[in-house]
N, C-alpha and C. Protein backbone atom coordinates (compact mmCIF):
# COMPACT_ATOMS: atom_id res chain seq x y z
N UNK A 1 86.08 75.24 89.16
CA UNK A 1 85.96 76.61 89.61
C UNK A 1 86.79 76.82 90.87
N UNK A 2 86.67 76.01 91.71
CA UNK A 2 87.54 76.27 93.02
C UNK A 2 89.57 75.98 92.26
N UNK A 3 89.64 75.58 91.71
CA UNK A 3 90.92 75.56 91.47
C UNK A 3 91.59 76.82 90.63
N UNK A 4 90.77 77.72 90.10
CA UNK A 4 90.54 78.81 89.76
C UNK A 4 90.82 80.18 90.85
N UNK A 5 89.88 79.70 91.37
CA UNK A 5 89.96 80.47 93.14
C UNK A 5 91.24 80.25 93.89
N UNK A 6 91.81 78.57 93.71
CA UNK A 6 93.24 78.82 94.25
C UNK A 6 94.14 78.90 93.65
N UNK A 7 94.06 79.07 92.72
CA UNK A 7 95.11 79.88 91.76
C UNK A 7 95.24 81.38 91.97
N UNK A 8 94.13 81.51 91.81
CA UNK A 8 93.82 83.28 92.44
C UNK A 8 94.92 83.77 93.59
N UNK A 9 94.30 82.52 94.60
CA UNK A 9 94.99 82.97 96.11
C UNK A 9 96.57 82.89 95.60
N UNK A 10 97.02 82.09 95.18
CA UNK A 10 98.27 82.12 94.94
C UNK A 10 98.88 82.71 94.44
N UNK A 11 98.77 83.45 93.47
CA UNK A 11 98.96 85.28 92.62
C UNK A 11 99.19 85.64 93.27
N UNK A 12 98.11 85.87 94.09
CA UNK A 12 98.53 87.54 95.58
C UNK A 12 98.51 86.84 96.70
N UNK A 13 99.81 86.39 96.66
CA UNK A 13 100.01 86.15 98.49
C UNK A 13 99.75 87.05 99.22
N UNK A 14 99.93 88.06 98.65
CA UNK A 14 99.96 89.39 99.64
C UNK A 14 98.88 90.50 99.86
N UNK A 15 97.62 89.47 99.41
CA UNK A 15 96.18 89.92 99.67
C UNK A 15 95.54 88.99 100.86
N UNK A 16 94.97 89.91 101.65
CA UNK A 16 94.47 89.43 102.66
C UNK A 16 92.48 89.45 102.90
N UNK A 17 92.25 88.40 102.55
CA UNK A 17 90.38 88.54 102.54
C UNK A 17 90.18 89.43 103.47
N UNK A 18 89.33 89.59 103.63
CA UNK A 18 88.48 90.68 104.18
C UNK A 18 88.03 89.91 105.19
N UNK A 19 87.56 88.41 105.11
CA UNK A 19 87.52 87.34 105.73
C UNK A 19 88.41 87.40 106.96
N UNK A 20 89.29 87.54 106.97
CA UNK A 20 90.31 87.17 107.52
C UNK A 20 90.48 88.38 109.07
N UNK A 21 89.77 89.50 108.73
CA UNK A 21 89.34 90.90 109.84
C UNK A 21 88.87 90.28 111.00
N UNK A 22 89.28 90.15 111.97
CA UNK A 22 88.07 90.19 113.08
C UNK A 22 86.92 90.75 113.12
N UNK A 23 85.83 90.61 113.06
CA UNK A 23 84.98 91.15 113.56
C UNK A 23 84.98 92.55 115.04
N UNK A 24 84.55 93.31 114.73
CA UNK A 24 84.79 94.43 115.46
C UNK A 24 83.78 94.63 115.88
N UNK A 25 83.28 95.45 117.08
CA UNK A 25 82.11 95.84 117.81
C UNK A 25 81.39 97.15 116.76
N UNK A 26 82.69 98.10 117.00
CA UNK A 26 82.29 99.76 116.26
C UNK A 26 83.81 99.89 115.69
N UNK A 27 83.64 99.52 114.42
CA UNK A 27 84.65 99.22 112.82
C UNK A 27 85.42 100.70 112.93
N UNK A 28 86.08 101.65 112.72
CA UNK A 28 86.82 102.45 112.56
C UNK A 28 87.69 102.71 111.25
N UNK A 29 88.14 103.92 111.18
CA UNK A 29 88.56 103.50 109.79
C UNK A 29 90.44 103.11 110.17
N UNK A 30 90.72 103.53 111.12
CA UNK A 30 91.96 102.91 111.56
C UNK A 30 92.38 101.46 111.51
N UNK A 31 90.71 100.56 111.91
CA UNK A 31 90.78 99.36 111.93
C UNK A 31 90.58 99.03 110.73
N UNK A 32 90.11 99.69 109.77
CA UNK A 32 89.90 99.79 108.38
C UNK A 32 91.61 99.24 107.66
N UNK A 33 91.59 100.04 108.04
CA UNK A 33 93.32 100.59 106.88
C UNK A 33 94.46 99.40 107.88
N UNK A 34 94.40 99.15 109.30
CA UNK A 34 95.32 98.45 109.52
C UNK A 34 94.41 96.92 109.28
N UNK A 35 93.49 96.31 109.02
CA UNK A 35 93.17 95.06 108.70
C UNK A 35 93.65 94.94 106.66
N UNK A 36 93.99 95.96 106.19
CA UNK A 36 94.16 95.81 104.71
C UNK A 36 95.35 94.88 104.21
N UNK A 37 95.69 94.51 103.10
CA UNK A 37 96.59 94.14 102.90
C UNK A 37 98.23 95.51 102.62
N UNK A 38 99.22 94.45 102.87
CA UNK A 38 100.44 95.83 102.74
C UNK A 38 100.27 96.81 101.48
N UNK A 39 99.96 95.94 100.08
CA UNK A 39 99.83 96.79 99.03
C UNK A 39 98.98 98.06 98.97
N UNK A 40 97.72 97.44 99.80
CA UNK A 40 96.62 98.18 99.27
C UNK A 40 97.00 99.72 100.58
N UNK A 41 97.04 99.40 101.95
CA UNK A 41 97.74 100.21 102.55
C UNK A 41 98.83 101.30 102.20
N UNK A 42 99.13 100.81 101.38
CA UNK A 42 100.55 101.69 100.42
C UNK A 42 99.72 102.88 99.13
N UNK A 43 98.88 102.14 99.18
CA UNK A 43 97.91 102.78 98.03
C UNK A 43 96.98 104.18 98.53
N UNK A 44 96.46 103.71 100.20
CA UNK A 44 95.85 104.44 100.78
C UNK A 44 96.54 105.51 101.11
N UNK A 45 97.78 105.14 101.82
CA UNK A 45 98.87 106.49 102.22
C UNK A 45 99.29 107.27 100.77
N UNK A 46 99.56 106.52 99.77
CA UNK A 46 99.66 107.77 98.23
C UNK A 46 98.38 108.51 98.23
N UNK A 47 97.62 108.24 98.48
CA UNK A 47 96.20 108.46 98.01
C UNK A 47 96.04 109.68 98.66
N UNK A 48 96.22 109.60 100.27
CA UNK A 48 95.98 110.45 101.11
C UNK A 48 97.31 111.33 100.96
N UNK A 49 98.11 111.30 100.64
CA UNK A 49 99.83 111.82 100.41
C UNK A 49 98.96 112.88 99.24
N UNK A 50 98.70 112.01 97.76
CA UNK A 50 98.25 112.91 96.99
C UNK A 50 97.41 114.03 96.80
N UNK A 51 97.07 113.64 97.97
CA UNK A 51 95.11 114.96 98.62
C UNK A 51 96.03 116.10 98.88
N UNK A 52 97.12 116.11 100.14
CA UNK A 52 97.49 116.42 100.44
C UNK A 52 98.51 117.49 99.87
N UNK A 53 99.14 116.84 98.79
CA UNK A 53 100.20 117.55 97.79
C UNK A 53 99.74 118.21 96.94
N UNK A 54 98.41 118.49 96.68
CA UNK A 54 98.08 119.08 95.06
C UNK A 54 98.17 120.26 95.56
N UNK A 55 97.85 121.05 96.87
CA UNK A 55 98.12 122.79 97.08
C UNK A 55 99.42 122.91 97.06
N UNK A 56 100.36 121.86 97.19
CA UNK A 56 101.59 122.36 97.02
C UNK A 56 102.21 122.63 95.06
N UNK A 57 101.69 121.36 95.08
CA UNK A 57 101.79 121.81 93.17
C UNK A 57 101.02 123.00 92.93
N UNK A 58 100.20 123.44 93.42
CA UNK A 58 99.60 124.67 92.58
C UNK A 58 100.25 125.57 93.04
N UNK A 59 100.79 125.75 94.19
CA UNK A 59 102.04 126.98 94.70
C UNK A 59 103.16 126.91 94.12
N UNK A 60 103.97 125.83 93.69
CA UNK A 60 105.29 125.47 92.60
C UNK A 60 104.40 125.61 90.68
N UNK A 61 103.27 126.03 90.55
CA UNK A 61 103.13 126.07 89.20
C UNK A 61 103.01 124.77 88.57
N UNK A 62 102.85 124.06 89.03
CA UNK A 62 103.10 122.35 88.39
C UNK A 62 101.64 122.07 87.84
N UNK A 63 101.16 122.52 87.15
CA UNK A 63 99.59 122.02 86.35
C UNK A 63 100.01 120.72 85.75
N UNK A 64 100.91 121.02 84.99
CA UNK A 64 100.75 119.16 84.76
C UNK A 64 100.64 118.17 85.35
N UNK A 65 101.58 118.10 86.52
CA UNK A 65 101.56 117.61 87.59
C UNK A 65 100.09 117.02 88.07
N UNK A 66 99.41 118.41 88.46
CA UNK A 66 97.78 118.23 88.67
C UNK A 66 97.03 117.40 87.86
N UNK A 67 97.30 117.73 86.55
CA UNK A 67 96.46 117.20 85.58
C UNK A 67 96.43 115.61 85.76
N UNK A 68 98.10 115.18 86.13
CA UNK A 68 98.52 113.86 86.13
C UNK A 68 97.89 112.90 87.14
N UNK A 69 97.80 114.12 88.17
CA UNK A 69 97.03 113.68 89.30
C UNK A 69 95.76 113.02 89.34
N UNK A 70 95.03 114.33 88.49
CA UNK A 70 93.84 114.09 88.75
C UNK A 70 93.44 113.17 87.61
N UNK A 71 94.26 112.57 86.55
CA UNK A 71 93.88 111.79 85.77
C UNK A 71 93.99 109.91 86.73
N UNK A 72 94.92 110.04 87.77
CA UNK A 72 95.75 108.84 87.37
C UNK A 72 94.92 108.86 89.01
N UNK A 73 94.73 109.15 89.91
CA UNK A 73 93.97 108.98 91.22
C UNK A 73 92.67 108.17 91.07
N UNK A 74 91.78 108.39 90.52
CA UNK A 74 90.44 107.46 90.45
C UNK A 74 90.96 106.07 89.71
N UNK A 75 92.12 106.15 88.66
CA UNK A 75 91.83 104.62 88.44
C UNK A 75 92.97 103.58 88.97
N UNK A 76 93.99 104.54 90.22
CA UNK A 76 94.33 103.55 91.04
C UNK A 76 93.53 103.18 92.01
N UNK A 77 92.28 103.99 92.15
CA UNK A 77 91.80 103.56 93.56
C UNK A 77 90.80 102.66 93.07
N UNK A 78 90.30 103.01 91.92
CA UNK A 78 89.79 101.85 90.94
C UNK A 78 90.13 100.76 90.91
N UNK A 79 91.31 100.53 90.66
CA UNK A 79 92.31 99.09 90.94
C UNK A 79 92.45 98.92 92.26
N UNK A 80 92.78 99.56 92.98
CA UNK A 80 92.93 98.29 94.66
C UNK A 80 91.92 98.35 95.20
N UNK A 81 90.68 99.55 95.05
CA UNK A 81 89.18 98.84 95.26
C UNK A 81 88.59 97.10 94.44
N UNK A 82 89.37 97.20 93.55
CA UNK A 82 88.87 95.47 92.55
C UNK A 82 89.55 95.04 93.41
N UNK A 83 90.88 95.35 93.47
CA UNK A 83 92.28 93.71 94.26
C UNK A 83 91.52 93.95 95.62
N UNK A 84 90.80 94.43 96.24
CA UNK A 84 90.17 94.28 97.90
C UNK A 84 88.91 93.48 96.99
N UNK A 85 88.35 93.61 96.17
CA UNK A 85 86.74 92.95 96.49
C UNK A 85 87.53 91.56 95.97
N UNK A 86 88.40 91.26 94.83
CA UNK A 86 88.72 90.44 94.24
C UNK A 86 89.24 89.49 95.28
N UNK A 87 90.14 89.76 96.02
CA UNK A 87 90.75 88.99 97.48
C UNK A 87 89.63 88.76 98.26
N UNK A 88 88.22 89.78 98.45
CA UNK A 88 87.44 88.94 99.45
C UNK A 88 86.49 87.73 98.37
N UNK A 89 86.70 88.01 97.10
CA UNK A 89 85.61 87.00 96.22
C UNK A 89 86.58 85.77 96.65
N UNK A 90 88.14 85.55 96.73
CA UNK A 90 88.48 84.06 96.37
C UNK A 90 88.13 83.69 98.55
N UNK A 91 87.88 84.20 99.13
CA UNK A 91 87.80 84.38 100.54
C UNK A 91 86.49 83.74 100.80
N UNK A 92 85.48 84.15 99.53
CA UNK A 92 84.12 84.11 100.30
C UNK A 92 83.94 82.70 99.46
N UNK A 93 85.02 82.40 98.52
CA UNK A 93 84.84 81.20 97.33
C UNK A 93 85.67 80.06 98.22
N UNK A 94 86.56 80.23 99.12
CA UNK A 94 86.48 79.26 99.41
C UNK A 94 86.65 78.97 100.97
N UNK A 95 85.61 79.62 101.42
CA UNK A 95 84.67 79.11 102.76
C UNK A 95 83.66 78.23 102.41
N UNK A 96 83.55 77.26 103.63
CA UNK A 96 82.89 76.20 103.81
C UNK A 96 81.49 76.66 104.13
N UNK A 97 81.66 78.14 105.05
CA UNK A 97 80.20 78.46 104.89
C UNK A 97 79.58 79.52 104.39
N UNK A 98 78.66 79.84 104.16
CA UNK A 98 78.31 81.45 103.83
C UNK A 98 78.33 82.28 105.05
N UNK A 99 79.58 83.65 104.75
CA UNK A 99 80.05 84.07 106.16
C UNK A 99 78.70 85.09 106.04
N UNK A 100 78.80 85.80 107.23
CA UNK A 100 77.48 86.82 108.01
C UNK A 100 78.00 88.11 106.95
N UNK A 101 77.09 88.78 107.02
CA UNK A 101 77.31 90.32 106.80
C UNK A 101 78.09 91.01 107.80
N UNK A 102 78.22 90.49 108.95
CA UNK A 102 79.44 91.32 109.68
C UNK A 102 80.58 91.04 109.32
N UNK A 103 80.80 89.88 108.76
CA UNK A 103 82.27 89.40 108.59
C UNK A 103 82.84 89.87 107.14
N UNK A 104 81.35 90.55 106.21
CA UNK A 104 82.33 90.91 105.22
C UNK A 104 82.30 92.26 105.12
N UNK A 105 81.53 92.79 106.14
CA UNK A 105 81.75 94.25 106.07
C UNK A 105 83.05 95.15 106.21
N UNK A 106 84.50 94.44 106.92
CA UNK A 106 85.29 95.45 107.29
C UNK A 106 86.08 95.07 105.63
N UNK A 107 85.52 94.37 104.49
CA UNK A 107 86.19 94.17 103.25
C UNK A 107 85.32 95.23 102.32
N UNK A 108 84.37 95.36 102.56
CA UNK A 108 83.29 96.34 101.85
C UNK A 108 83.77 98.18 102.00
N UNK A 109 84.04 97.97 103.79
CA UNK A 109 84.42 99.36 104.16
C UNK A 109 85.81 99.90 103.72
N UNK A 110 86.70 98.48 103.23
CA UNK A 110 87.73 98.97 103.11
C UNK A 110 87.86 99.20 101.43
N UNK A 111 87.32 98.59 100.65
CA UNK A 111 86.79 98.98 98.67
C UNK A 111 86.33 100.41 98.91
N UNK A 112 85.57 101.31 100.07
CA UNK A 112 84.73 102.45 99.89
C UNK A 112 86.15 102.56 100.72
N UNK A 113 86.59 103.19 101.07
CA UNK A 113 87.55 103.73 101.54
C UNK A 113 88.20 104.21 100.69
N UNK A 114 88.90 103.07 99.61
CA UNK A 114 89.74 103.24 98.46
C UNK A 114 89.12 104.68 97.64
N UNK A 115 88.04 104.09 97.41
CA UNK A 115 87.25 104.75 96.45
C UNK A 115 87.00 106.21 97.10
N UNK A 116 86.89 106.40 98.39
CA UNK A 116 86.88 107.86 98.85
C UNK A 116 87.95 109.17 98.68
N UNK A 117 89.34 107.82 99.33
CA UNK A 117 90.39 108.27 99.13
C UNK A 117 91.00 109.12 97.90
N UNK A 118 90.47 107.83 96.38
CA UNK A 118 90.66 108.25 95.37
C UNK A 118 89.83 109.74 95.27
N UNK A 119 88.98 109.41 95.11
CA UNK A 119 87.54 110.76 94.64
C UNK A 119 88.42 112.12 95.66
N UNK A 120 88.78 112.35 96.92
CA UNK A 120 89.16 113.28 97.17
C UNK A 120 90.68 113.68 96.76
N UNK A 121 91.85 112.84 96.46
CA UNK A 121 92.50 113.26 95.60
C UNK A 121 92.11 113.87 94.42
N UNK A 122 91.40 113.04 93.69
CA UNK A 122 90.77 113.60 92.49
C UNK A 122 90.42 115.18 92.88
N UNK A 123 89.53 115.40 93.47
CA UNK A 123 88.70 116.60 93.53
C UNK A 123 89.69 117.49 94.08
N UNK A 124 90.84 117.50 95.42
CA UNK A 124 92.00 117.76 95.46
C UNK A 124 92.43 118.64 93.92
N UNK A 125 93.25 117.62 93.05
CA UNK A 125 94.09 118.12 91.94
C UNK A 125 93.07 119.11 91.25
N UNK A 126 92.17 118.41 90.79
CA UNK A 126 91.11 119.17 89.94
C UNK A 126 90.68 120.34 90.34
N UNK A 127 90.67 120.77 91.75
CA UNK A 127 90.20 122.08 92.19
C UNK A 127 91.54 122.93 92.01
N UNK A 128 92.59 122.57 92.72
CA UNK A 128 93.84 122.79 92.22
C UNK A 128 94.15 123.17 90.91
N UNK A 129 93.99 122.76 90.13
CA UNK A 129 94.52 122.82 88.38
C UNK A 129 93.49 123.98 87.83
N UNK A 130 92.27 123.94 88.69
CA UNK A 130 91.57 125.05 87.93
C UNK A 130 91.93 125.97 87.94
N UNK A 131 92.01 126.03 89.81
CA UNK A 131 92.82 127.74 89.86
C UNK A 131 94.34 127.74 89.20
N UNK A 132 94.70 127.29 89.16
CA UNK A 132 96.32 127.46 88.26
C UNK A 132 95.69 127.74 86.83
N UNK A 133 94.95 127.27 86.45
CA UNK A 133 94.66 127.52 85.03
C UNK A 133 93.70 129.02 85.15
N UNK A 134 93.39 129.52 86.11
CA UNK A 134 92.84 130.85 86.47
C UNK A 134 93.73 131.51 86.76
N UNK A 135 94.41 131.30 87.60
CA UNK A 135 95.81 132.16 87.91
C UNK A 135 96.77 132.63 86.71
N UNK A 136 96.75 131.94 85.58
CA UNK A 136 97.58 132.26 83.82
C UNK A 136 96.49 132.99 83.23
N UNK A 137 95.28 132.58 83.68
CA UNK A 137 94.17 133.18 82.39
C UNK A 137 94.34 135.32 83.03
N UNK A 138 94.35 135.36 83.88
CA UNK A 138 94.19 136.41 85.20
C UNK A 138 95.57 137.18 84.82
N UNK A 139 96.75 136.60 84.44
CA UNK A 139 98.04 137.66 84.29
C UNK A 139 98.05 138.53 82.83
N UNK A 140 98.36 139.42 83.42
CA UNK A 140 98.22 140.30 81.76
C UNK A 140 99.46 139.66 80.76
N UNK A 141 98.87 139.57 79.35
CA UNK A 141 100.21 139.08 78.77
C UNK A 141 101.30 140.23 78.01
N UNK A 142 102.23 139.77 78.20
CA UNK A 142 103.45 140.41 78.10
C UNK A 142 103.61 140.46 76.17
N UNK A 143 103.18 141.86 75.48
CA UNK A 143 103.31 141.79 74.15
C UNK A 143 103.97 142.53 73.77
């Protein structure tokens, strides 16, 4: 089983346990997002990029766009919420001791993060796409 676990580690060099956080007095979400790994960080800024962009697609007419959005946002954040718990499982698999609940909390805060991030993109596009799809239902049609 442990050779399993370092095989794991070796896949994603570029995952960083959760383990690996300092311990913090009062956690932040700044300290959140800069203790992450580069990928998952990259994930957070689309995430928050995407919240951000869906009023602009609904002002350019882009419903698909939205739709795409709001399909494809929950199950990336789906995925680098797993690659964060998955990086702290080979973390907590191969410590010598069983770490504290403080030490795995800034890996916990940073999976709910993902998952926030995602859900308000989501809700973002989706509120977005409705009214665009209200805004066509609302124009008189041209017969």
């Amino acid at each position: 089983m442990r050779l399993i676990a370092l095989s794991a580690a070796a896949t994603f060099p570029l995952a960083t346990p959760a383990l690996a956080a300092p311990a913090a007095e009062h956690l932040t979400l700044v300290e959140v997002f800069g203790h992450a790994a580069l990928p998952v960080q990259l994930i957070m800024l689309l995430l928050v990029a995407s919240t951000l962009c869906a009023p602009v697609l609904l002002s350019l007419d882009r419903s698909a766009a939205l739709s795409a959005l709001a399909r494809g946002a929950p199950l990336l954040a789906g995925a680098a919420s797993l690659f964060t718990l998955l990086a702290g499982a080979v973390g907590i698999a191969n410590s010598p001791t069983v770490p504290s609940l403080t030490v795995l909390a800034p890996g916990f805060a940073e999976m709910l993060l993902l998952l926030v991030l995602g859900l308000l993109a989501t809700f973002s596009a989706v509120v977005c796409r409705e009214l665009a799809t209200e805004r066509t239902r609302a124009l008189p049609s041209a017969d």
